[in-house]
N, C-alpha and C. Protein backbone atom coordinates (compact mmCIF):
# COMPACT_ATOMS: atom_id res chain seq x y z
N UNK A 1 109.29 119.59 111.32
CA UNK A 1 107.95 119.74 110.78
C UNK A 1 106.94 119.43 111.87
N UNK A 2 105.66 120.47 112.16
CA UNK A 2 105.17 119.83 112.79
C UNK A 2 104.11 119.00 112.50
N UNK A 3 103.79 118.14 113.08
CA UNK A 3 102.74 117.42 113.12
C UNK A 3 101.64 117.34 112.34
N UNK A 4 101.21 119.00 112.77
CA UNK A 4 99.82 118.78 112.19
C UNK A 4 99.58 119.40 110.47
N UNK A 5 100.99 119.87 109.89
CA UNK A 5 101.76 120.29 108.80
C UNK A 5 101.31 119.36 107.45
N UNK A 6 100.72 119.60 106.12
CA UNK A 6 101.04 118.08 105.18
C UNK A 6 102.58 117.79 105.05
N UNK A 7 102.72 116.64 105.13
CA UNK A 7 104.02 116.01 104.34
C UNK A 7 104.52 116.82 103.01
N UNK A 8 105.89 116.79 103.21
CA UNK A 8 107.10 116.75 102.02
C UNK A 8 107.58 116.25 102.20
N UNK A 9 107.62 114.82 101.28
CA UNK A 9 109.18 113.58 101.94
C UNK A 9 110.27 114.13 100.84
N UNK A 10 110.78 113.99 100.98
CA UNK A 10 112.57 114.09 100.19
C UNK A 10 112.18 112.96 99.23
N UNK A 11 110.96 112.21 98.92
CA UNK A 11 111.36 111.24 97.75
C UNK A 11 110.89 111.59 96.31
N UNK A 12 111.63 110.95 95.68
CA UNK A 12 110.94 111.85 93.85
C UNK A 12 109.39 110.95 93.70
N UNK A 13 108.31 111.58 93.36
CA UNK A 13 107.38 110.64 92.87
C UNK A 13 108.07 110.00 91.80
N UNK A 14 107.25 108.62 91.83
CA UNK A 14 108.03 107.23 91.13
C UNK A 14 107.46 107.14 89.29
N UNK A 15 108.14 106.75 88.54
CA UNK A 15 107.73 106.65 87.35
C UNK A 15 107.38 105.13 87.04
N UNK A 16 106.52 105.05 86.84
CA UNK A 16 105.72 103.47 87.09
C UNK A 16 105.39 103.29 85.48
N UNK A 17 106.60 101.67 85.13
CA UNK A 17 106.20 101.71 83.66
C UNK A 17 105.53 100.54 83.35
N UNK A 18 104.73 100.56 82.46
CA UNK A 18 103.66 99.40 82.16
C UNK A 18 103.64 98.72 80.90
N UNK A 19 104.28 97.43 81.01
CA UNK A 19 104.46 96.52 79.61
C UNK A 19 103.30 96.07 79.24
N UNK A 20 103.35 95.48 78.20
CA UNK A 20 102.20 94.94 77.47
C UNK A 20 103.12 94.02 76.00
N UNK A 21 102.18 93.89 75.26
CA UNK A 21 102.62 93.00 73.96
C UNK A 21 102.01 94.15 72.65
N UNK A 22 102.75 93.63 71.65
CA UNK A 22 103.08 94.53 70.71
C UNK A 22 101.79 93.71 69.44
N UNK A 23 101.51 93.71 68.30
CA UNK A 23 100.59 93.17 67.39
C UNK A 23 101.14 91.65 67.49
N UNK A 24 102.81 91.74 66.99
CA UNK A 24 103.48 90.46 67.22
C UNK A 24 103.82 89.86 68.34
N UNK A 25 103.33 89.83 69.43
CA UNK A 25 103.29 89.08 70.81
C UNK A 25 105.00 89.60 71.41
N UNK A 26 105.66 90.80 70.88
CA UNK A 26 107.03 91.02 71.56
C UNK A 26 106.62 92.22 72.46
N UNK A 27 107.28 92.03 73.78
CA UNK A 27 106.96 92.86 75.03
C UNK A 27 107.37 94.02 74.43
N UNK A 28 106.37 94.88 74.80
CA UNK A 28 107.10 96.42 74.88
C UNK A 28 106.45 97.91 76.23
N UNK A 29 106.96 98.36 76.22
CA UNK A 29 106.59 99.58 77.29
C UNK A 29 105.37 99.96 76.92
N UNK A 30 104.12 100.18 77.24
CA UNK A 30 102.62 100.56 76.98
C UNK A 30 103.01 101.73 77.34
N UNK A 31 102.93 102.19 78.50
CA UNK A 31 102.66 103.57 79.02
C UNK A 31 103.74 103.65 80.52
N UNK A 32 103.80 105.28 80.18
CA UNK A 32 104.78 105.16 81.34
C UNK A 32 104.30 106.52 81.89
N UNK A 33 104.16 106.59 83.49
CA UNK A 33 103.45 107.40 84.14
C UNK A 33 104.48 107.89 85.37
N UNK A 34 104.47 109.16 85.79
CA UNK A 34 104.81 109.24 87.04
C UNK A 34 103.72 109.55 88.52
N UNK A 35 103.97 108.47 89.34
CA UNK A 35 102.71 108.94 90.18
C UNK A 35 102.96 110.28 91.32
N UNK A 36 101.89 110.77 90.90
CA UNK A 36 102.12 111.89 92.40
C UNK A 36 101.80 111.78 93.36
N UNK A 37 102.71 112.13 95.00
CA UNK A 37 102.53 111.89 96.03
C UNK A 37 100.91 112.49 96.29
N UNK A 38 100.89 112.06 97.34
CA UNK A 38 99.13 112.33 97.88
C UNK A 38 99.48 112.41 98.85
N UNK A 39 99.04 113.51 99.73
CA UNK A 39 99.55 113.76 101.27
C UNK A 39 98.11 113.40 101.86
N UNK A 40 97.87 112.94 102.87
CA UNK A 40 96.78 112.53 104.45
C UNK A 40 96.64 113.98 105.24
N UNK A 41 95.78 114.60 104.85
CA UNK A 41 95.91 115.79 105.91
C UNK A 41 96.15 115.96 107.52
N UNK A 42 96.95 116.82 107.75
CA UNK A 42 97.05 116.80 109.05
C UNK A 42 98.25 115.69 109.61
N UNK A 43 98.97 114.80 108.40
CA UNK A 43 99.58 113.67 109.04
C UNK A 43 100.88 114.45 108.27
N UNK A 44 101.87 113.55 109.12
CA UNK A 44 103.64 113.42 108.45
C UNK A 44 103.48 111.98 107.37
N UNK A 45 102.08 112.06 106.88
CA UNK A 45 102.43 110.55 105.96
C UNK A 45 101.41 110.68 104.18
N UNK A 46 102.62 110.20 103.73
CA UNK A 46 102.14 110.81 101.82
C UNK A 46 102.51 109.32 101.46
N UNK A 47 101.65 108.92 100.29
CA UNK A 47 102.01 108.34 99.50
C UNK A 47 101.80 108.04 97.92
N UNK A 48 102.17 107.15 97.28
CA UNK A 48 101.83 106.97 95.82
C UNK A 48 100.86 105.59 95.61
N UNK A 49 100.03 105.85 94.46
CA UNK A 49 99.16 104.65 93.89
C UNK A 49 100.27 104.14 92.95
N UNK A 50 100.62 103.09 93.16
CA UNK A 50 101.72 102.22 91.86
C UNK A 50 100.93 101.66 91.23
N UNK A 51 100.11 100.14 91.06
CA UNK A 51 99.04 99.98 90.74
C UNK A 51 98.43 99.07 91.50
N UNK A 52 97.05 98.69 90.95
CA UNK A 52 96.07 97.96 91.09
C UNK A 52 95.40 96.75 90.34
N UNK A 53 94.99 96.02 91.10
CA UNK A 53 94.26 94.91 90.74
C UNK A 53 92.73 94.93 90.48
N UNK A 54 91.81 94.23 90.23
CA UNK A 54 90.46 94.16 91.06
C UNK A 54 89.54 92.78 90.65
N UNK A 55 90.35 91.98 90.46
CA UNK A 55 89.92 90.44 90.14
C UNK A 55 91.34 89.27 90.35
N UNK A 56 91.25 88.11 90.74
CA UNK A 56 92.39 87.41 91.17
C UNK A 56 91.41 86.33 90.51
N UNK A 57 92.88 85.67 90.03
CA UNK A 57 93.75 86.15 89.10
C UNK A 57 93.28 87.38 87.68
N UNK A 58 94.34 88.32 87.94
CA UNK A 58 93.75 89.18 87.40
C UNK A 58 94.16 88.73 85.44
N UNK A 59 93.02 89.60 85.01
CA UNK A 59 92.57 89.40 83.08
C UNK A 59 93.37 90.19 82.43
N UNK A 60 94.13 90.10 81.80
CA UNK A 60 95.75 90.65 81.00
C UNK A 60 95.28 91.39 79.89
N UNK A 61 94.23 90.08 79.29
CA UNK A 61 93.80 90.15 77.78
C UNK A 61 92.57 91.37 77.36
N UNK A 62 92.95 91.90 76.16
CA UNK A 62 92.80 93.39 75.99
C UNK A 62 92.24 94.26 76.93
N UNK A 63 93.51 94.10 77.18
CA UNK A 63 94.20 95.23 78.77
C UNK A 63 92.99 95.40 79.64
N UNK A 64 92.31 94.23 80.11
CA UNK A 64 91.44 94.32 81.17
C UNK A 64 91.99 95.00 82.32
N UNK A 65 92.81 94.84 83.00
CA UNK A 65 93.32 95.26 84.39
C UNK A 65 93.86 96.39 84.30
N UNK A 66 94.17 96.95 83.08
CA UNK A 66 94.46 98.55 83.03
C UNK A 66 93.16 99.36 83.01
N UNK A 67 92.20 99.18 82.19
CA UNK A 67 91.13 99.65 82.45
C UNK A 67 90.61 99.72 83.87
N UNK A 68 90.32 98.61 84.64
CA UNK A 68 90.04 98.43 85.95
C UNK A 68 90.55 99.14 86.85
N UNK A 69 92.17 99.27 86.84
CA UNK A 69 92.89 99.90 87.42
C UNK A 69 92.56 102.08 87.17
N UNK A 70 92.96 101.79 86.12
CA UNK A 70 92.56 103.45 85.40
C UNK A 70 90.84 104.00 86.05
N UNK A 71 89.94 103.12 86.40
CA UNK A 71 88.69 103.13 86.56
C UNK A 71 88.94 103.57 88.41
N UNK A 72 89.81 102.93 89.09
CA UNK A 72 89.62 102.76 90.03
C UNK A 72 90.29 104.29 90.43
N UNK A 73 91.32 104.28 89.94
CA UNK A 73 92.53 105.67 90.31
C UNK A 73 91.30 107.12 89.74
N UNK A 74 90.27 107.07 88.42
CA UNK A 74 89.91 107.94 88.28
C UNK A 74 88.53 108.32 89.53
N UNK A 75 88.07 107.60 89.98
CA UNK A 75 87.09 107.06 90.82
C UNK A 75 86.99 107.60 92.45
N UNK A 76 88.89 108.15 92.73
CA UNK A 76 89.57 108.62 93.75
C UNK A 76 88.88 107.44 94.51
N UNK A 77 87.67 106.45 94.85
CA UNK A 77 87.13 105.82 95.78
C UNK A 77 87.93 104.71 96.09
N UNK A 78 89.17 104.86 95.94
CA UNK A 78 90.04 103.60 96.45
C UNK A 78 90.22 103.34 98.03
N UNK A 79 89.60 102.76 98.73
CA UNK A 79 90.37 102.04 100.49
C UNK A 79 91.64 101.91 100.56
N UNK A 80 91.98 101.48 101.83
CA UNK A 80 92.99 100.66 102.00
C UNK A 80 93.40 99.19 101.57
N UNK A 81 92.28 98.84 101.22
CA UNK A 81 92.25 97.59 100.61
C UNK A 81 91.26 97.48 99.41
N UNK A 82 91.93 96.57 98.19
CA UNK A 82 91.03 96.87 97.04
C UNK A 82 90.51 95.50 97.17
N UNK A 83 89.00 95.48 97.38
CA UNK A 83 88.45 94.28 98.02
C UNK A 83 88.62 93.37 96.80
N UNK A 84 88.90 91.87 96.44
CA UNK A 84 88.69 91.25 95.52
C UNK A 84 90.10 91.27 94.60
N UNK A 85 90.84 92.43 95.33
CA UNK A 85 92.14 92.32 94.08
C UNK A 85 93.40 92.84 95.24
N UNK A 86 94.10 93.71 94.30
CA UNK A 86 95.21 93.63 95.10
C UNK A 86 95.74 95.18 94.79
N UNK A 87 96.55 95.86 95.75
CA UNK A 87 97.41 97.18 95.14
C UNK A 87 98.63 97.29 95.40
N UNK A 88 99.35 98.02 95.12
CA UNK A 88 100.69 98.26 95.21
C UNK A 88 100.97 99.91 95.74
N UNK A 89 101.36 100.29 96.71
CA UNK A 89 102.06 101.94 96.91
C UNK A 89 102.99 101.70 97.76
N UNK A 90 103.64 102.72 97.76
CA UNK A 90 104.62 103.20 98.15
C UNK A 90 103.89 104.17 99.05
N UNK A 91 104.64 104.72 100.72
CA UNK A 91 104.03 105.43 101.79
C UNK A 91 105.25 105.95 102.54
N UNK A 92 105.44 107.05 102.78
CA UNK A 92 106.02 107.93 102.97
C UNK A 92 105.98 108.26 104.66
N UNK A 93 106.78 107.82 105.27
CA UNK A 93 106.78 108.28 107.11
C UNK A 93 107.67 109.53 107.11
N UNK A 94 107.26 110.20 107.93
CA UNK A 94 107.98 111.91 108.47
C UNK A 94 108.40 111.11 109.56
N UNK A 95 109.70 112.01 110.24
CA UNK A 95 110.26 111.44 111.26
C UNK A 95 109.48 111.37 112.71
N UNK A 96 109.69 110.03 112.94
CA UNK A 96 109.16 109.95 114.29
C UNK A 96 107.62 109.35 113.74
N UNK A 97 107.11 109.80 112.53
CA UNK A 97 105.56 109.31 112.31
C UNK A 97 105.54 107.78 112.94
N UNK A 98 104.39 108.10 113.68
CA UNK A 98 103.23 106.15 114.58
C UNK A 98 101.98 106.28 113.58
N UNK A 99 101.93 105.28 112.89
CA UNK A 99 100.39 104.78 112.26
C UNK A 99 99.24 104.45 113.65
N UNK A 100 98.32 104.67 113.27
CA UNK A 100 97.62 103.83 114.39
C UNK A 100 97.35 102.61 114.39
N UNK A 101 97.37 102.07 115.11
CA UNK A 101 97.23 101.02 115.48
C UNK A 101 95.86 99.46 114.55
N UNK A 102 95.96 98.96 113.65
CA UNK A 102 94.73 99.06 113.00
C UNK A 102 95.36 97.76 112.42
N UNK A 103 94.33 96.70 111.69
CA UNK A 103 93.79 95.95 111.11
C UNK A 103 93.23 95.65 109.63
N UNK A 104 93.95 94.85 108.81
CA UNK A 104 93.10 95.17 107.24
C UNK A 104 92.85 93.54 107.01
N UNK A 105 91.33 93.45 106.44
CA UNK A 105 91.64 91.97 105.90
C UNK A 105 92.43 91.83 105.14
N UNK A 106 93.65 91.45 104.87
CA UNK A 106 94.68 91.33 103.72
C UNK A 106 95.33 90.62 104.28
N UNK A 107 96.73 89.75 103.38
CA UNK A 107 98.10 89.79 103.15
C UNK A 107 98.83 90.82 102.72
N UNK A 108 99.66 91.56 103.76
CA UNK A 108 100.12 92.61 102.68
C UNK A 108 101.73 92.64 103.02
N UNK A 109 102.11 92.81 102.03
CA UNK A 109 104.15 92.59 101.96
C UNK A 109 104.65 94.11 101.90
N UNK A 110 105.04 94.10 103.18
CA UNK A 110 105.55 95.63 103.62
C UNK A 110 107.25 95.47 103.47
N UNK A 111 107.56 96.00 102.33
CA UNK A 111 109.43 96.65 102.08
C UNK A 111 109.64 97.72 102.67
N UNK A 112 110.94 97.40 103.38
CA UNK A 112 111.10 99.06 103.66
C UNK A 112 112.45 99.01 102.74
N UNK A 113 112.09 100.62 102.09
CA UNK A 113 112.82 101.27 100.84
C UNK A 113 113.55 101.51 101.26
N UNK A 114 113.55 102.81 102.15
CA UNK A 114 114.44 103.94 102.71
C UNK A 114 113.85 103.96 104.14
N UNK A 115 115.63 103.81 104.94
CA UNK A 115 115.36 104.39 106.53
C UNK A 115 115.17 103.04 107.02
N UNK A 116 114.62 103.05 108.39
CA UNK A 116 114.64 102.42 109.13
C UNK A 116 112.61 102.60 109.94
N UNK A 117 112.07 101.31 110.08
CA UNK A 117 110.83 101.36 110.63
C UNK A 117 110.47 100.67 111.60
N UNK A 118 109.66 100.56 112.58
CA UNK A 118 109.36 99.72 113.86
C UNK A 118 107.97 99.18 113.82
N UNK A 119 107.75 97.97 113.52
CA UNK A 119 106.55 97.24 113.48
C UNK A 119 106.20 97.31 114.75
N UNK A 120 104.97 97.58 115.43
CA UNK A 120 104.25 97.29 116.70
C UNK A 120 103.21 96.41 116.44
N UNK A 121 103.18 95.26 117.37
CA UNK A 121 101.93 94.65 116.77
C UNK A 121 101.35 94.91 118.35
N UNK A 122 99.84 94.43 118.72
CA UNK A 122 99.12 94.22 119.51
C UNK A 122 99.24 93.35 120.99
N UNK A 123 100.38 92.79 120.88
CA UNK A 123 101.12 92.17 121.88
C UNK A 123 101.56 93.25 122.43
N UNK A 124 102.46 94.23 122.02
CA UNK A 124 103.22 94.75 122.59
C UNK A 124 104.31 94.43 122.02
N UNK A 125 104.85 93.80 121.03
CA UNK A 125 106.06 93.33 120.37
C UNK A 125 106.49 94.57 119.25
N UNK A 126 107.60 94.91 119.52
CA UNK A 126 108.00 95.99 118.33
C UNK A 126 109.35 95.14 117.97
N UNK A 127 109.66 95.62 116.50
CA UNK A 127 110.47 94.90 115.97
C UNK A 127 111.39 96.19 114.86
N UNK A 128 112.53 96.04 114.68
CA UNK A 128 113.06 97.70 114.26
C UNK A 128 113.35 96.42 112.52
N UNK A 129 113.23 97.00 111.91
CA UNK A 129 112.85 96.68 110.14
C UNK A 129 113.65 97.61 109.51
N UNK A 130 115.14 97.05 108.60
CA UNK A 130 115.74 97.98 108.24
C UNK A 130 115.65 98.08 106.73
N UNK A 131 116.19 98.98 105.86
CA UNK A 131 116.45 98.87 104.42
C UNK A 131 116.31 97.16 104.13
N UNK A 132 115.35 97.30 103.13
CA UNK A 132 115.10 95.74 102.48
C UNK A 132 114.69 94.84 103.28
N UNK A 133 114.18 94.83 104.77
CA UNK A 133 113.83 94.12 105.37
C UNK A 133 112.57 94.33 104.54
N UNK A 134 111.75 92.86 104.79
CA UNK A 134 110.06 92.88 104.81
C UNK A 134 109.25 92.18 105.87
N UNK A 135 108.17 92.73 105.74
CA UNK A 135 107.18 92.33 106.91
C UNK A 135 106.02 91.11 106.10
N UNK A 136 105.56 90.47 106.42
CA UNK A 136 104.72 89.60 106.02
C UNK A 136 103.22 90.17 107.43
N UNK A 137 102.24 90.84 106.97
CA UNK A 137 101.06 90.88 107.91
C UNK A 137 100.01 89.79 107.10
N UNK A 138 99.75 89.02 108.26
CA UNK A 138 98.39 88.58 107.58
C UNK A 138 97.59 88.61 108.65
N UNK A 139 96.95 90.23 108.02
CA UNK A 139 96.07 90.68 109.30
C UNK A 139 96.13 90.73 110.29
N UNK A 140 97.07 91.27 110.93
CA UNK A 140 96.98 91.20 112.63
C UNK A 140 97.01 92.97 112.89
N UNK A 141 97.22 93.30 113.82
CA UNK A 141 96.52 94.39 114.58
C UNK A 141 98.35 95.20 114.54
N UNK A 142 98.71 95.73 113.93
CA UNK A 142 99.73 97.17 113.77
C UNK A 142 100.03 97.83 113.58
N UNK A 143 100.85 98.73 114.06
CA UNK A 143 101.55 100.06 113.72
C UNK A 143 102.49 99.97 113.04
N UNK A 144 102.90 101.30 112.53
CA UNK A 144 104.49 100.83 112.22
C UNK A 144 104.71 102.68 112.40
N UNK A 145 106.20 103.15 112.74
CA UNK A 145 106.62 103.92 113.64
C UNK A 145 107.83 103.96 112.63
N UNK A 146 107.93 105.76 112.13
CA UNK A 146 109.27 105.72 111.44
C UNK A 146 110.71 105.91 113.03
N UNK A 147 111.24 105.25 112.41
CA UNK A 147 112.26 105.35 113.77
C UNK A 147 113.83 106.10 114.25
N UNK A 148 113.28 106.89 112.92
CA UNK A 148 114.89 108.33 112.85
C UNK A 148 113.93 109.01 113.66
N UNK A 149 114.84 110.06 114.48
CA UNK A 149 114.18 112.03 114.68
C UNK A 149 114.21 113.01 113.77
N UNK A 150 115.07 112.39 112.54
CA UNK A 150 115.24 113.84 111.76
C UNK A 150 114.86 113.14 109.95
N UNK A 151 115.10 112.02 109.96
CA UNK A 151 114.97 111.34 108.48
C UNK A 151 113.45 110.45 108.10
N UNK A 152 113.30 110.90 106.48
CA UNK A 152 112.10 110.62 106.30
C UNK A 152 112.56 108.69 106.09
N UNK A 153 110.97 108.25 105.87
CA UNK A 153 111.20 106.37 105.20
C UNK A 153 110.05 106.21 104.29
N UNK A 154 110.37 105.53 103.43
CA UNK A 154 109.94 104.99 102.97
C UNK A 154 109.64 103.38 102.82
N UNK A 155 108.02 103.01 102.64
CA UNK A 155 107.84 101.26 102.39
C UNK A 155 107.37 101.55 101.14
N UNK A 156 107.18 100.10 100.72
CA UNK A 156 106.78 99.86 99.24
C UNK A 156 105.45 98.78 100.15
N UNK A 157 104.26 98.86 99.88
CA UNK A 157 103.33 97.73 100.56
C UNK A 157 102.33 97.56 99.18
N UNK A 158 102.63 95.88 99.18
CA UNK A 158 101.49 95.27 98.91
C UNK A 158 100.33 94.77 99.07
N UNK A 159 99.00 94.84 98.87
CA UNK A 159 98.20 94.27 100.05
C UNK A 159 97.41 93.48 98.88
N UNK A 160 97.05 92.49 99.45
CA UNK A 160 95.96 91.34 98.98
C UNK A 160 94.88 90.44 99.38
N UNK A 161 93.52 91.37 98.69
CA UNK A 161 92.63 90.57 99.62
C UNK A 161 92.53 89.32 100.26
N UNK A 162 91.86 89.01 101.32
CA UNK A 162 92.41 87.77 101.55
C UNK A 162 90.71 87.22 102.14
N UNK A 163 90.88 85.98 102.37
CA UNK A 163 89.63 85.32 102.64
C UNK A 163 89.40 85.79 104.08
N UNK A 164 88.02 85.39 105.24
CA UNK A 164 87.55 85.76 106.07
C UNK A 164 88.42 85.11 107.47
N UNK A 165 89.05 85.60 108.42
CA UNK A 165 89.80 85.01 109.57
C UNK A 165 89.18 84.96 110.75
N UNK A 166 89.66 83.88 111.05
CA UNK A 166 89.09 83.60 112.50
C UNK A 166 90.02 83.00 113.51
N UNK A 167 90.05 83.09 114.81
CA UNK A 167 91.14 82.39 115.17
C UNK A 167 90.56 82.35 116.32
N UNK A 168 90.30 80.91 116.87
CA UNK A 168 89.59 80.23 118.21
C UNK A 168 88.15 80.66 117.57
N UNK A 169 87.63 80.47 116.93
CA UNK A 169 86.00 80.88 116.49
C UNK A 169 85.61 82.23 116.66
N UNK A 170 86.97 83.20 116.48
CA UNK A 170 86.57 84.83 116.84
C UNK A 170 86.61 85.29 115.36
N UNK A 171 85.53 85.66 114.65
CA UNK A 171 85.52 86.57 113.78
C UNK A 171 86.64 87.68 113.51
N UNK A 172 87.80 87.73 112.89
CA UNK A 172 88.35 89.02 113.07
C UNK A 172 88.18 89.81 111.80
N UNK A 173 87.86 91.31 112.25
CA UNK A 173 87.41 92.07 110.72
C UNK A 173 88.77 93.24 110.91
N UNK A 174 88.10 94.03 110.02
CA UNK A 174 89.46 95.21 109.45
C UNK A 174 88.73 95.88 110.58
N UNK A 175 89.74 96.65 111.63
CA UNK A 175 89.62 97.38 112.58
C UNK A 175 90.53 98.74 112.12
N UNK A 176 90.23 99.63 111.84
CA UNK A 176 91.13 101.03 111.40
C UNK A 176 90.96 101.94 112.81
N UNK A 177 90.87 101.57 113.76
CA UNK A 177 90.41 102.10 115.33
C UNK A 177 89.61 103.76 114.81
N UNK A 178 89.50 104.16 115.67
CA UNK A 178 89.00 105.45 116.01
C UNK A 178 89.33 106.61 114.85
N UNK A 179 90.75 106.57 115.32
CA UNK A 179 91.63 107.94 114.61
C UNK A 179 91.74 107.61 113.11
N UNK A 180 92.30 105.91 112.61
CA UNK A 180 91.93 105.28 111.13
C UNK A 180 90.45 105.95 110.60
N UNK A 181 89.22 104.92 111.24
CA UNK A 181 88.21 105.65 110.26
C UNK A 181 87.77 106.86 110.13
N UNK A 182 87.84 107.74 110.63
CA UNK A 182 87.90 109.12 110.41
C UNK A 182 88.89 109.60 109.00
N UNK A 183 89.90 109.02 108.48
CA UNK A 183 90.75 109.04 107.91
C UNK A 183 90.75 108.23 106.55
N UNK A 184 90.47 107.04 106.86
CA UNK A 184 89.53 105.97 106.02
C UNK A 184 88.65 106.01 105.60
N UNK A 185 88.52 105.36 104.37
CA UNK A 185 86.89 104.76 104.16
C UNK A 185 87.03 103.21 104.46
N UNK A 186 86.26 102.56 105.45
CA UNK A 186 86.54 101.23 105.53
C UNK A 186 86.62 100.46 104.16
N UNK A 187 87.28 99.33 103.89
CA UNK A 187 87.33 98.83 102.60
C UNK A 187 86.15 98.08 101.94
N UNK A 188 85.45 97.60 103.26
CA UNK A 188 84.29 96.80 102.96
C UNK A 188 84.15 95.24 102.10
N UNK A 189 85.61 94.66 102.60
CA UNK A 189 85.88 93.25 102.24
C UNK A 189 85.86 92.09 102.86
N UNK A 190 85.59 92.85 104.46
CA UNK A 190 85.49 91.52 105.56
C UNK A 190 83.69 91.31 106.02
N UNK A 191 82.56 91.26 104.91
CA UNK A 191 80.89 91.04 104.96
C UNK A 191 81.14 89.33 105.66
């Protein structure tokens, strides 16, 4: 595939099911959805909205956070980061796909599903991340690099806003470099 091609990963969009409580307080399935991939134009990289947050700790009670969530997905205005809350997707690498190089205010818990991936951070440190490995970022400056020639990967990433960082008295904000914001809408959580 080349490059500048949208994505088709080999993965099924995911069926994402959502509990709740019944009149009598017994759990049951609310709604059950399948999400559809969303391809990045021009990139080898697709992914899915699983869900969303947009208050911590988020409000359960009559289904605040589904609304919020449903508000946000209809809204298409979602970032990379949902400032104040938290999201969940799944992201799709074509072989050989490099993220650029970039920065989010968050915590975010990167699984890899399927395949094999290469964290780059800003040092110069790459690190090869296999099935079920996870990454812990809290905010630092990386890539990540699918690392077959011929097979797609999949992560599952969580991200969660996180408070303002600094390290030696340096301000650090969400940097999406060059090729990111063009691509991005900055998230607008590091004021």
């Amino acid at each position: 595939m080349a490059p500048t091609e949208d994505p088709k990963s080999p993965f099924p969009d995911p069926t994402v099911l959502l509990t709740g409580h019944d009149s009598n307080g017994k759990a049951i399935v609310q709604n059950s959805t399948v999400e559809a991939t969303q391809t990045y134009a021009g990139m080898r990289t697709s992914h899915n909205l699983l869900y969303t947050t947009s208050e911590f700790p988020p409000d359960l009670n009559n289904d605040k956070d589904i609304k919020l969530h449903n508000d946000i997905k209809s809204s298409g205005k979602l970032n990379i980061v949902n400032a104040g809350g938290t999201l969940m997707r799944y992201v799709n690498f074509g072989p050989q796909n490099t993220t650029v190089m970039h920065r989010t205010q968050s915590l975010d818990y990167g699984v890899v599903m399927e395949g094999e991936m290469t964290m780059e951070l800003d040092d110069g440190n790459e690190t090869l991340l296999r099935r079920g490995d996870v990454a812990v970022q809290r905010a630092t400056m990386h890539a990540w690099k699918n690392a077959s020639k011929t097979e797609w990967a999949r992560m599952l990433f969580v991200l969660q806003d996180c408070q303002s960082l600094s390290v030696e008295g340096q301000r650090l904000k969400e940097d999406l470099g060059v090729v990111g914001s063009s691509i991005f809408t900055p998230s607008g959580n590091d004021k």
